[in-house]
Protein backbone atom coordinates (compact mmCIF):
# COMPACT_ATOMS: atom_id res chain seq x y z
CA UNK A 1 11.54 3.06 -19.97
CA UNK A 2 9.14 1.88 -17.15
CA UNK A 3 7.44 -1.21 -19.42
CA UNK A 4 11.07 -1.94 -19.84
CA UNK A 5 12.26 -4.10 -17.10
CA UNK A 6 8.91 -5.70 -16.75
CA UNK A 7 9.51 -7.34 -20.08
CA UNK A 8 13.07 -8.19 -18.79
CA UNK A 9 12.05 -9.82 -15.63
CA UNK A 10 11.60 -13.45 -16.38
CA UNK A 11 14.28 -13.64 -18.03
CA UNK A 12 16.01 -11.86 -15.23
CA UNK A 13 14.66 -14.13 -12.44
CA UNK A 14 15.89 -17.01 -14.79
CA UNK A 15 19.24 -16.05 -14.85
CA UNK A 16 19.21 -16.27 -11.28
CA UNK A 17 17.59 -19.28 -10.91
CA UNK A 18 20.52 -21.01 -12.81
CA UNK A 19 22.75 -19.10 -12.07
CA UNK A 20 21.85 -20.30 -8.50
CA UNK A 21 22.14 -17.01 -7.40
CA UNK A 22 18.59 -16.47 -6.13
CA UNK A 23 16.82 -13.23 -4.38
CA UNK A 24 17.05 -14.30 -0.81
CA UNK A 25 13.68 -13.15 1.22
CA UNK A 26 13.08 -13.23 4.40
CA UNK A 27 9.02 -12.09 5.39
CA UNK A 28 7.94 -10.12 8.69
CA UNK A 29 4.60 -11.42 9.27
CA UNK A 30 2.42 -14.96 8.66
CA UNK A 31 -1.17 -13.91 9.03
CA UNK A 32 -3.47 -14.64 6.29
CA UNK A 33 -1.74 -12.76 3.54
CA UNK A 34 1.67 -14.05 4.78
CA UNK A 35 0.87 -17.84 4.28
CA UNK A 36 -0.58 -17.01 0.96
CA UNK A 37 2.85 -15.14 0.43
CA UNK A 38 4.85 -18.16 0.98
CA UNK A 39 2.65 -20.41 -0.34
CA UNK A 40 3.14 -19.04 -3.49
CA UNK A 41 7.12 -18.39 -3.10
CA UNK A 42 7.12 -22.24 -1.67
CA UNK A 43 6.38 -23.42 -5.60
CA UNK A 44 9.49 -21.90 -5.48
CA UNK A 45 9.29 -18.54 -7.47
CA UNK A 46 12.14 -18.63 -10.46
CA UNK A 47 14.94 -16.68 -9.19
CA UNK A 48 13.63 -15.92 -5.60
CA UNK A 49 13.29 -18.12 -2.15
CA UNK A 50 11.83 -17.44 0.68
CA UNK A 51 14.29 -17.93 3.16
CA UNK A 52 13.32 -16.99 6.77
CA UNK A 53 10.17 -16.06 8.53
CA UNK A 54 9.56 -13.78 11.50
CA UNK A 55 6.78 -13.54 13.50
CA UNK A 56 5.92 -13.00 17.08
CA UNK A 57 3.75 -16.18 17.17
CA UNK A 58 5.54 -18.83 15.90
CA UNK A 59 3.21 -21.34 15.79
CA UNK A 60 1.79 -19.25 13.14
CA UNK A 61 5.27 -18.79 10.89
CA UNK A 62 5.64 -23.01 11.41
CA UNK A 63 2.18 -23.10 9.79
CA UNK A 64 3.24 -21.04 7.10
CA UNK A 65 6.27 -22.78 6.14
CA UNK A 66 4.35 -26.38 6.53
CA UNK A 67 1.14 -25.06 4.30
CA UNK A 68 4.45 -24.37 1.59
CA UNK A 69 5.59 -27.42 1.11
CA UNK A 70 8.71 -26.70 3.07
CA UNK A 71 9.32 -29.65 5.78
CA UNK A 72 12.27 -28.66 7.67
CA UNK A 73 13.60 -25.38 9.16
CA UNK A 74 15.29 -24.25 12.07
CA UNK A 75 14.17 -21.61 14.49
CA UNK A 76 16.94 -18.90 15.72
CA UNK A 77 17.07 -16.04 17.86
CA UNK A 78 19.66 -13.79 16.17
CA UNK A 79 21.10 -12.61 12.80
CA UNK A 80 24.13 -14.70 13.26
CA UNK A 81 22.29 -17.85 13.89
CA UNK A 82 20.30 -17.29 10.93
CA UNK A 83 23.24 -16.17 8.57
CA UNK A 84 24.69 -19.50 9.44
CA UNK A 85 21.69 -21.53 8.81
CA UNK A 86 20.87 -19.64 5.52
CA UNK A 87 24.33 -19.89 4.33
CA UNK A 88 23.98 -23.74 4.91
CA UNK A 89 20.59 -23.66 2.92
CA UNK A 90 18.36 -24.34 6.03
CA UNK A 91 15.45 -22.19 6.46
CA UNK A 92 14.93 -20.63 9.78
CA UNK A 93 12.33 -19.29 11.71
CA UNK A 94 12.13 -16.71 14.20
CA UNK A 95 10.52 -14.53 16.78
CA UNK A 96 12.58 -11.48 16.48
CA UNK A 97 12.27 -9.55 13.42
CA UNK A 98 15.94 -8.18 13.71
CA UNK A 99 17.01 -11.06 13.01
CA UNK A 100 16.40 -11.15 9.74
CA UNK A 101 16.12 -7.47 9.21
CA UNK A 102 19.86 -7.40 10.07
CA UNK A 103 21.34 -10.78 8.94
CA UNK A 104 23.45 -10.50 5.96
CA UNK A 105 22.07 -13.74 4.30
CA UNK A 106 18.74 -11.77 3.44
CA UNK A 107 18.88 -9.54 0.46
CA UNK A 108 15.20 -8.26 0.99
CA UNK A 109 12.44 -7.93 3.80
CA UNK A 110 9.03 -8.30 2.99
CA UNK A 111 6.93 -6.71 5.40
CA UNK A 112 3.75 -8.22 5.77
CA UNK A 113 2.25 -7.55 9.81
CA UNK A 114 -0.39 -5.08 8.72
CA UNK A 115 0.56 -3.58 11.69
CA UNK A 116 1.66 0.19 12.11
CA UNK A 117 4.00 0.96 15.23
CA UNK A 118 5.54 -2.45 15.30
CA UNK A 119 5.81 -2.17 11.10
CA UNK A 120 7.63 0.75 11.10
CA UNK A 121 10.31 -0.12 13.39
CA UNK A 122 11.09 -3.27 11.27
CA UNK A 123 11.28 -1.11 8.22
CA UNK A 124 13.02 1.67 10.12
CA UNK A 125 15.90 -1.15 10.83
CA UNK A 126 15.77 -2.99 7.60
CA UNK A 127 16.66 -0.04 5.85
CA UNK A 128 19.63 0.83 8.26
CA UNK A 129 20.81 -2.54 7.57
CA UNK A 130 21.13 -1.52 3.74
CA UNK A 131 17.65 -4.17 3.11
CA UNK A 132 15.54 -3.48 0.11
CA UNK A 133 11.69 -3.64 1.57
CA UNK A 134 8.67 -4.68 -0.01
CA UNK A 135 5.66 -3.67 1.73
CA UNK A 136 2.43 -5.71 1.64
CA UNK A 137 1.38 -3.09 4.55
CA UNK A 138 -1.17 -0.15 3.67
CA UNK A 139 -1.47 0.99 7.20
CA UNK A 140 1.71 1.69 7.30
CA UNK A 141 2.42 3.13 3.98
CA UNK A 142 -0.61 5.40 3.92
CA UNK A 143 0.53 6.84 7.12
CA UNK A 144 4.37 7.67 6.65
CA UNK A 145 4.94 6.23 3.28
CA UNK A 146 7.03 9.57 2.64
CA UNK A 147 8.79 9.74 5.42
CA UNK A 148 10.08 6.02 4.50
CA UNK A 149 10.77 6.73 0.84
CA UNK A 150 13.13 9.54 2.22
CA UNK A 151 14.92 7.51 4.69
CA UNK A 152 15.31 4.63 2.17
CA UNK A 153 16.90 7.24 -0.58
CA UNK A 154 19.32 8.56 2.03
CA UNK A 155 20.31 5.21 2.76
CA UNK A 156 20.87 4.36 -1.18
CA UNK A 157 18.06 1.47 -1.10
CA UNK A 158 14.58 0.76 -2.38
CA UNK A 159 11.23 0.40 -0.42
CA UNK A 160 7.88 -0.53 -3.16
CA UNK A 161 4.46 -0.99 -2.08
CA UNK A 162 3.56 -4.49 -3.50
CA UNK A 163 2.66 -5.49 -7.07
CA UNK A 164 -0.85 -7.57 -6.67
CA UNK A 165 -2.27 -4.98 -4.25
CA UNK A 166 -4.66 -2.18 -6.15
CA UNK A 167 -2.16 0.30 -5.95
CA UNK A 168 0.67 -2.05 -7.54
CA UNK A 169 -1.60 -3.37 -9.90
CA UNK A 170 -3.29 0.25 -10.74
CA UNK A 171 0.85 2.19 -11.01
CA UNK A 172 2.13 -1.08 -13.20
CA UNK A 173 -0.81 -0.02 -15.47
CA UNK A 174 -0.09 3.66 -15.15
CA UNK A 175 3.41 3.59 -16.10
CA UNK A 176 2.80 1.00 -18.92
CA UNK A 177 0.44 3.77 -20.25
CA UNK A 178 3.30 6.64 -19.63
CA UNK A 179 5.24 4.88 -21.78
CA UNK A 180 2.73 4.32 -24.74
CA UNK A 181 3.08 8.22 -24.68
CA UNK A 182 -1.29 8.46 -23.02
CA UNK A 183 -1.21 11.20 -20.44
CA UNK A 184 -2.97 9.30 -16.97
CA UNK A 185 -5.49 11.58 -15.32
CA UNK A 186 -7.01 9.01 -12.92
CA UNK A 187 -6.62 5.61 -11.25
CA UNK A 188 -8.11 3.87 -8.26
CA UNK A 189 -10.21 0.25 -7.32
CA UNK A 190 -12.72 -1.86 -8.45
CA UNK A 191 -14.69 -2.48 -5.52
CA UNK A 192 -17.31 -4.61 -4.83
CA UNK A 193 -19.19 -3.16 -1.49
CA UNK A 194 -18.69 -0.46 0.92
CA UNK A 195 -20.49 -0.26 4.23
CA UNK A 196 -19.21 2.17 6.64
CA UNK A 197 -20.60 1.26 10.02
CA UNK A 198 -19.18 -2.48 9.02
CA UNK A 199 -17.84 -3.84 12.56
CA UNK A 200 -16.31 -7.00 14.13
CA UNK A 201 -19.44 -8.77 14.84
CA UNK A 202 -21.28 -7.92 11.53
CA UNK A 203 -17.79 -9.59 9.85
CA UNK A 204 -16.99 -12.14 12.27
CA UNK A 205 -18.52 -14.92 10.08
CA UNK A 206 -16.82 -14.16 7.30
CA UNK A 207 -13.65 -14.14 8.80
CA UNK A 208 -13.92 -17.00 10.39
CA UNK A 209 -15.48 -18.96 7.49
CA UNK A 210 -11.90 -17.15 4.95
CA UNK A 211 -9.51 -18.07 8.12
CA UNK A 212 -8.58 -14.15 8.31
CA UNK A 213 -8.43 -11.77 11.42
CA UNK A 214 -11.58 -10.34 11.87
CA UNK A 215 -10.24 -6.58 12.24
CA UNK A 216 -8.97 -7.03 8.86
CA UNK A 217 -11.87 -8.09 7.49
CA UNK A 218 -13.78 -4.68 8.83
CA UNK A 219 -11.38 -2.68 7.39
CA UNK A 220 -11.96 -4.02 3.92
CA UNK A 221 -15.55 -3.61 4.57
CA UNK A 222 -16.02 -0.13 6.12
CA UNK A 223 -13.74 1.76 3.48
CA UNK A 224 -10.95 2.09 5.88
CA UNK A 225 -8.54 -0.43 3.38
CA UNK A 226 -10.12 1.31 -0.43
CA UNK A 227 -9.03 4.70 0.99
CA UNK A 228 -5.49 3.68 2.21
CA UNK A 229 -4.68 1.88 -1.33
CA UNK A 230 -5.89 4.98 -2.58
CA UNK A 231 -3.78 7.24 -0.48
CA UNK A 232 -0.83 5.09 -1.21
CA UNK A 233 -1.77 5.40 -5.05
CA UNK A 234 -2.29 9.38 -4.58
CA UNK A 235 1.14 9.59 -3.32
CA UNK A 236 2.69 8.11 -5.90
CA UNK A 237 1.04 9.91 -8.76
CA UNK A 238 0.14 13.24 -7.03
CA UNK A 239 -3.67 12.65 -7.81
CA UNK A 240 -5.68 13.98 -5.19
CA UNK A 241 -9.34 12.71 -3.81
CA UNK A 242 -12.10 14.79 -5.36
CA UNK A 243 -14.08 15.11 -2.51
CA UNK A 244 -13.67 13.47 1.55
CA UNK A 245 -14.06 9.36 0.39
CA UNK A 246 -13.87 9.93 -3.12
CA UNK A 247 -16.86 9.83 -5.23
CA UNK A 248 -17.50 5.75 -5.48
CA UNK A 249 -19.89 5.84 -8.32
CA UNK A 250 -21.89 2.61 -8.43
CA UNK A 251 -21.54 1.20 -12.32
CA UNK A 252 -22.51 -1.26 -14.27
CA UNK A 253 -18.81 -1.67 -15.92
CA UNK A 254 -15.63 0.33 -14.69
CA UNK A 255 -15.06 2.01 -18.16
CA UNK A 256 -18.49 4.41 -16.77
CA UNK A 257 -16.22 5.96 -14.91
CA UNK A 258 -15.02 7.87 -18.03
CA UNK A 259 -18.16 9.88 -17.77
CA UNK A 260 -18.93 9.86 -14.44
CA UNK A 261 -15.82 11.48 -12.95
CA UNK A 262 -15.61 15.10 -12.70
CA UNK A 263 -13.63 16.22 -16.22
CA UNK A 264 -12.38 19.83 -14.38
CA UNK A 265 -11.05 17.96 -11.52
CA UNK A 266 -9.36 14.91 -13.97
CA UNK A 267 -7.72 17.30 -15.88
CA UNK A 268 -6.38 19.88 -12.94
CA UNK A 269 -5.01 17.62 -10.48
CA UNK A 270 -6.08 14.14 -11.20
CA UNK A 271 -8.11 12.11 -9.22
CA UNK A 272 -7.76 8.60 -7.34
CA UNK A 273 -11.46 6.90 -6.89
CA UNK A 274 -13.14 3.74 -7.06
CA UNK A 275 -15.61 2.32 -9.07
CA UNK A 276 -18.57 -0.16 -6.55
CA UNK A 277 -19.80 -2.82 -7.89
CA UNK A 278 -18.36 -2.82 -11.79
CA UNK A 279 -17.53 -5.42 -14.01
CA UNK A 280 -15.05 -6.93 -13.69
CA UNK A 281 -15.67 -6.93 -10.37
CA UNK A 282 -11.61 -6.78 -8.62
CA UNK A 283 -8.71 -5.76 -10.14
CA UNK A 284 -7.69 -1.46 -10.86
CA UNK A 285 -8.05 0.98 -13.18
CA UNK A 286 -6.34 3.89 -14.71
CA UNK A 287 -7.98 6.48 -16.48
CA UNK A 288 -6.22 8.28 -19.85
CA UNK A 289 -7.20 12.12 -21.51
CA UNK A 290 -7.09 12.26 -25.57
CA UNK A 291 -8.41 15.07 -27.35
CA UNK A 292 -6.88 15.11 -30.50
CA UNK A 293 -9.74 14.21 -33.16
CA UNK A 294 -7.88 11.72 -35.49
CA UNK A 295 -6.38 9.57 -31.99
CA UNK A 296 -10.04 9.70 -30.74
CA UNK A 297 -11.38 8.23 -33.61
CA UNK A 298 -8.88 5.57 -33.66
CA UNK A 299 -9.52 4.78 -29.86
CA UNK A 300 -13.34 4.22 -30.95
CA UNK A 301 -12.48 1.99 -33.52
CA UNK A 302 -10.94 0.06 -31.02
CA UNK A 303 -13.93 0.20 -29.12
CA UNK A 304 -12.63 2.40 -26.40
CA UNK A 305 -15.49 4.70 -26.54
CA UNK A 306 -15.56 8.77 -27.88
CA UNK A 307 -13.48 10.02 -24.97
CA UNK A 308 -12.02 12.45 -24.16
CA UNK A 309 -11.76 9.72 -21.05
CA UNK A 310 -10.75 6.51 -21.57
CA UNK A 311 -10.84 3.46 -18.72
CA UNK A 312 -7.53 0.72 -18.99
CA UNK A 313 -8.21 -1.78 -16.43
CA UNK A 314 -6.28 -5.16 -15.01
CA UNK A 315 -9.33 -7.12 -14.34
CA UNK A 316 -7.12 -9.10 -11.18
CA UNK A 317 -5.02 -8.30 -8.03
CA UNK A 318 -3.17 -10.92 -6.80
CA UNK A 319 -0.96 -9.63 -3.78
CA UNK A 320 0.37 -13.24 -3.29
CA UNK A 321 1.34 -13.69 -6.70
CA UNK A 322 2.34 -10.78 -8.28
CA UNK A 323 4.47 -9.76 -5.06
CA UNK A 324 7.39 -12.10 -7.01
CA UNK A 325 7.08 -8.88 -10.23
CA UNK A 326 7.98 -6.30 -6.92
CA UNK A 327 10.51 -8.59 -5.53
CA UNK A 328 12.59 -9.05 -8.67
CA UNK A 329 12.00 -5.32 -10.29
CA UNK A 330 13.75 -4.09 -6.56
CA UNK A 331 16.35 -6.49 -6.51
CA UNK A 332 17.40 -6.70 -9.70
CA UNK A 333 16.82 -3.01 -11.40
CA UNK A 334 15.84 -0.93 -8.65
CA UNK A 335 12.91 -0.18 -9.31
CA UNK A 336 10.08 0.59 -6.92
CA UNK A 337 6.52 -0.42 -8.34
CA UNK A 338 4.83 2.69 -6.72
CA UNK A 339 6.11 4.47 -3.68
CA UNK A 340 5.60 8.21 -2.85
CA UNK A 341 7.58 10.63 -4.67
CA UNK A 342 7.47 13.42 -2.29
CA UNK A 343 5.60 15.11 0.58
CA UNK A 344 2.00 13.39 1.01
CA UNK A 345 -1.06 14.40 -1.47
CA UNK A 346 -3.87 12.50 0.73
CA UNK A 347 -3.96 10.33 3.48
CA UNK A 348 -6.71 8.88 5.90
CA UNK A 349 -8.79 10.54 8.59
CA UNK A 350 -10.66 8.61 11.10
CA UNK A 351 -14.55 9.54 10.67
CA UNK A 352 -17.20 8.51 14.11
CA UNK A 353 -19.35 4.86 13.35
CA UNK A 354 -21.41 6.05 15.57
CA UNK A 355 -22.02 8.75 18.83
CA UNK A 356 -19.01 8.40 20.61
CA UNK A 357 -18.78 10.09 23.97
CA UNK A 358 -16.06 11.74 26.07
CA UNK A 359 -13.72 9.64 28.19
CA UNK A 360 -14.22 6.67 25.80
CA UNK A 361 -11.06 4.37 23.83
CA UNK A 362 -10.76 4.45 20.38
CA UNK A 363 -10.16 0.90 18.46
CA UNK A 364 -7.97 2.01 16.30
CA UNK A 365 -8.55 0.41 12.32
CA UNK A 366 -11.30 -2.19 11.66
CA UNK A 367 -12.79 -1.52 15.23
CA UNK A 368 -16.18 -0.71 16.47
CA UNK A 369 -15.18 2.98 16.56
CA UNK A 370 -14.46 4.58 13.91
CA UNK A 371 -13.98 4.26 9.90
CA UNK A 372 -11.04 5.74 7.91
CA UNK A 373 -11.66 7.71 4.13
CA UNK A 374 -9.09 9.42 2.23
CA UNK A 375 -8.81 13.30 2.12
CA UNK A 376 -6.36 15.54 0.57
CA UNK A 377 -3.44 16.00 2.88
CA UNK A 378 -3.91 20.11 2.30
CA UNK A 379 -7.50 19.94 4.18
CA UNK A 380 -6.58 17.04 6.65
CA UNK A 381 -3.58 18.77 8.10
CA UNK A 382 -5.94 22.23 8.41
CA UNK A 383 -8.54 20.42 10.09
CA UNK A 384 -5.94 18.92 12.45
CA UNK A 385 -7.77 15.47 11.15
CA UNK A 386 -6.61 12.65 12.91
CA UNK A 387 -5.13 9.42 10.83
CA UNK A 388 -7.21 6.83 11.73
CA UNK A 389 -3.89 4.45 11.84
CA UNK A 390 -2.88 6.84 14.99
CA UNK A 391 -5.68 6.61 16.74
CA UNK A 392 -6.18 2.82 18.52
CA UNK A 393 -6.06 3.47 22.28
CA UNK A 394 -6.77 7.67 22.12
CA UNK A 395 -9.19 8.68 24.81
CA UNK A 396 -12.27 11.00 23.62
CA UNK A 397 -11.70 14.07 25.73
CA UNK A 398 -15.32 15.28 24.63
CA UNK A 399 -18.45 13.76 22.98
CA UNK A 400 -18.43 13.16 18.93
CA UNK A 401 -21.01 12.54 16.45
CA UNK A 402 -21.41 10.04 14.13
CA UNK A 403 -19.67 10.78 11.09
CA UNK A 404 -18.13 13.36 12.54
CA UNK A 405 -14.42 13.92 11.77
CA UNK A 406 -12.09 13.10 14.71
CA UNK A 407 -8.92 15.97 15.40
CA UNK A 408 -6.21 16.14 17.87
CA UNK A 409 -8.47 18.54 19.96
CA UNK A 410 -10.84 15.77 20.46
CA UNK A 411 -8.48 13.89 22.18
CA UNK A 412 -7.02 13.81 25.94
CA UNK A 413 -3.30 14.83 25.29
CA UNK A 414 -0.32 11.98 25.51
CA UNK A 415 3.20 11.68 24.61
CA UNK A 416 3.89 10.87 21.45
CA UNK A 417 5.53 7.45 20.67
CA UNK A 418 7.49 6.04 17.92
CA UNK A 419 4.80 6.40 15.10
CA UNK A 420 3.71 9.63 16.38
CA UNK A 421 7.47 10.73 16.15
CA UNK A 422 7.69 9.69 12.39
CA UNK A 423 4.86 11.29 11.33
CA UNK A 424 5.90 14.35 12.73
CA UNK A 425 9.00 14.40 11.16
CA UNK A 426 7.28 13.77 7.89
CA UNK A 427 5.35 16.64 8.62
CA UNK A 428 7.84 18.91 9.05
CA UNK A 429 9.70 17.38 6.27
CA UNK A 430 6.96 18.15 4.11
CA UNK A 431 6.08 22.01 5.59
CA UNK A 432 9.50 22.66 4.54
CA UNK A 433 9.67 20.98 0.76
CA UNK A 434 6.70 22.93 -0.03
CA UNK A 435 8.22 26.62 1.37
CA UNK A 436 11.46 25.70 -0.99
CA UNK A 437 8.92 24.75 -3.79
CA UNK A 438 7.01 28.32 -2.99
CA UNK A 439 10.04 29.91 -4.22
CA UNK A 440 10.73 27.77 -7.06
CA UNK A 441 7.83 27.72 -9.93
CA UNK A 442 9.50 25.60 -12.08
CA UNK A 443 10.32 22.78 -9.76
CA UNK A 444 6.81 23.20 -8.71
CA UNK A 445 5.31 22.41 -12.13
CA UNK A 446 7.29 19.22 -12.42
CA UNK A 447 7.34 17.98 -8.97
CA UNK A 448 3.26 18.31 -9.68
CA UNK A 449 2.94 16.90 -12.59
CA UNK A 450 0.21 14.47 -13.08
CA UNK A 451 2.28 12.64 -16.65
C-alpha cells in the first residue's frame, strides 16, 4: 500500500487547491536551503502555501519571502498575532519560532535551521502543539531521530525526514520496491567526492561563490552530511553500516555496487553505503536480492544484470522540490516518507582531522576539528563514541590523534543541556526496548526485519 498514496497525491493536493482548503506551512529556518524551500512553494505548490517564516535573523526570512515572489507580509511576535494575520491571508514573518510552532493557523512546521539544540526545541514544541513536522534537518534527525518519532506517536502526529534529501529519495524508492513484492537489502547515496580533512578555508570559495554557509559546505565535503543521511536511512530500514564509514566503493556506474558490496552482510542485516563518483552522479539507490532462476532471467532480459543483486536508482534529489511529496503525504494520509521505526541502528561518531591536544575546543560539525562517519549504534554506544552533533564547544581533557575516535572520556566533564538530555532519554528508551525484545523472539524477528 506504500506506492499507493503517492499515486493519489496530485490529485489530493488538487482537491485542496480548489477546494481552497490548502496545507498551511509555516518554515523554521531561511538559510540557503530555506530560500530554495520557499522559492519553490512561492510558485505556489498545488494544494500547499507557505504561510509564515521564522528565523532569528530576519533580514534573512524578508529575503526569502522577496526571492519568492511574495511582496507583502507582516512581521509578528506571537502566535496570536500571526493567527490573525494568517486568518486574514497576510503572510507574516517572525523572530520567534513559537510563534508559529504554536499558532493554530499553521497545520505543519517545516524545520529547516540545520541546527541541533535550537532544532530540537522547535520540534519538541511543535509537536506539543499537535503540528505535523517535516524535517529538512539531518543533524538533528541522525542524532535523536528516535527519540522524536516516539514523542510524535504519543502525541498522535507525524514527523518525516524530507522527500528530495537522499534518504527521502532512497525510502520513496524502497517502499515502491516493497510493494512490487522485491525484498530491499541495501540503499544509500550517490556521491560525488569525499575528503575527510575538508575544512572552512579549503571550502570557503565555494561557499561563497553557491551563497551557502561555509560550515555547511564542510560537512558535505568531509563525510560528516553522507553518513548522517545514511544514519537517518539506517534507522528507518534497520540496515546497518558494514564497516566504521561504510565501504564507499569508487564506480564507474552505481549499479557496480551489486557486486561490490559484501553479499553475507546484504543478506544478514542489510547495509546502507554510498557509491563515489558513479553515474549518474546525485540522486540514491536501493539495492534488491532475487534468486529464483526464472525471475533472474527475466531481470536480465530487462537488462538488470545476472544478480542475485540488483541496483534501482532515482538519478535526482531535489530537497526543495520534492519537500511538497512529504508535505502533502503527512498532511493528507499520514504518512511519514522515512522516519525511524524504533531504537537507533547507526548513528555518527566524531573521528580527529588532525592531532588534537588536551585543553583544546571542539567545532562541533563542518569545523576544523573533527569529521563525523556512521557506525552501528551497537559498537558506538560500547565505545562510549561521541556524536559528532554533541560535540561543538567540548574541551579535550587529553591529547587525540588524528583519526582517532573521540569518547566521553576524552572530554572535561559538563552538565548536560537540552540535547544532551534527549539523547539520554533515547538511550535509555532504547536499553529498555531491546531487554523487552530479549525476551520476546518473535517480536524480535519482525521488529528486525530488513522487508
Amino acid at each position: 500500500m506504500a506506492a499507493l498514496p503517492l499515486m493519489m497525491l496530485d490529485t489530493a493536493l488538487q482537491e485542496l487547491e480548489s477546494s481552497g482548503r490548502p496545507i498551511r506551512v509555516g518554515m523554521v529556518g531561511a538559510g540557503a536551503k530555506g530560500r530554495a524551500i520557499a522559492l519553490q512553494l512561492g510558485t505556489p505548490a498545488p494544494g500547499v502555501r507557505l504561510v509564515a517564516i521564522a528565523n532569528r535573523t530576519i533580514s534573512h526570512a524578508e529575503r526569502a519571502f522577496r526571492e519568492s515572489g511574495v511582496t507583502s507580509w507582516t512581521r509578528v511576535e506571537t502566535a496570536s498575532e500571526a493567527e490573525s494575520a494568517i486568518s486574514r491571508g497576510v503572510r507574516v514573518l517572525t523572530e520567534n519560532a513559537s510563534a508559529l510552532t504554536s499558532c493554530e493557523a499553521i497545520d505543519l512546521i517545516v524545520e529547516v535551521t540545520g541546527t541541533v539544540k535550537f532544532a530540537a526545541g522547535v520540534v519538541i514544541d511543535a509537536i506539543s502543539h499537535g503540528k505535523n513536522v517535516v524535517l529538512v534537518n539531518a543533524e538533528l534527525d541522525s542524532l535523536v531521530g528516535p527519540i522524536l518519532k516516539a514523542k510524535a506517536d504519543r502525541a498522535g502526529v507525524i514527523i518525516t525526514h524530507t522527500d528530495g534529501d537522499e534518504p527521502g529519495v532512497a525510502m520513496t524508492l524502497l517502499r515502491y520496491l516493497r510493494t512490487l513484492g522485491l525484498k530491499p537489502v541495501g540503499a544509500g547515496n550517490i556521491k560525488g567526492m569525499v575528503d575527510y580533512y575538508r575544512t572552512p578555508d579549503t571550502q570557503r570559495a565555494f561557499a561563497e561563490k553557491n551563497d551557502q554557509d561555509v560550515r555547511k559546505v564542510t560537512s558535505f565535503a568531509d563525510a560528516t552530511k553522507l553518513s548522517m543521511e545514511t544514519t537517518v536511512l539506517a534507522n528507518a530500514t534497520g540496515f546497518r553500516a558494514g564497516r566504521l564509514g561504510m565501504y564507499g566503493h569508487a564506480c564507474k556506474h552505481v549499479s557496480e555496487l551489486a557486486q561490490l558490496l559484501p553479499a553475507d552482510q546484504l543478506l544478514e542485516t542489510g547495509l546502507v553505503d554510498y557509491a563515489l563518483g558513479a553515474a549518474p552522479g546525485t540522486g540514491a539507490f536501493v539495492i534488491v536480492h532475487e534468486e529464483e532462476p526464472l525471475k533472474k532471467a527475466q531481470l536480465a532480459y530487462y537488462k538488470l544484470g545476472n544478480g542475485p543483486f540488483y541496483v534501482f536508482y532515482t538519478p535526482f534529489h531535489l530537497p526543495h522540490i520534492q519537500v511538497v511529496s512529504s508535505i502533502g503525504r503527512a498532511s493528507i494520509y499520514r504518512d511519514a516518507t522515512v522516519a525511524p521505526f524504533g531504537a537507533p541502528v547507526c548513528e555518527v561518531v566524531a573521528i580527529a582531522k588532525r592531532n588534537l591536544k588536551a585543553g583544546e575546543h571542539l567545532d562541533g560539525i563542518g569545523g576544523f576539528c573533527t569529521y563525523g562517519l556512521i557506525e552501528n549504534s551497537a559498537t558506538a554506544r560500547k565505545a562510549d563514541a561521541l556524536p559528532i552533533a554533541m560535540s561543538d564547544g567540548r574541551v579535550l581533557r587529553r591529547n587525540v590523534s588524528k583519526n582517532q575516535v573521540l569518547s566521553f572520556s576524552d572530554l572535561v566533564e559538563c552538565p548536560d543541556g537540552p540535547v544532551e538530555t534527549l539523547w539520554r532519554e533515547q538511550n535509555r528508551l532504547c536499553a529498555t526496548e531491546s531487554a523487552i525484545l530479549q525476551g520476546e523472539p518473535e517480536r524480535k524477528q519482525s521488529v528486525g526485519a530488513i522487508s
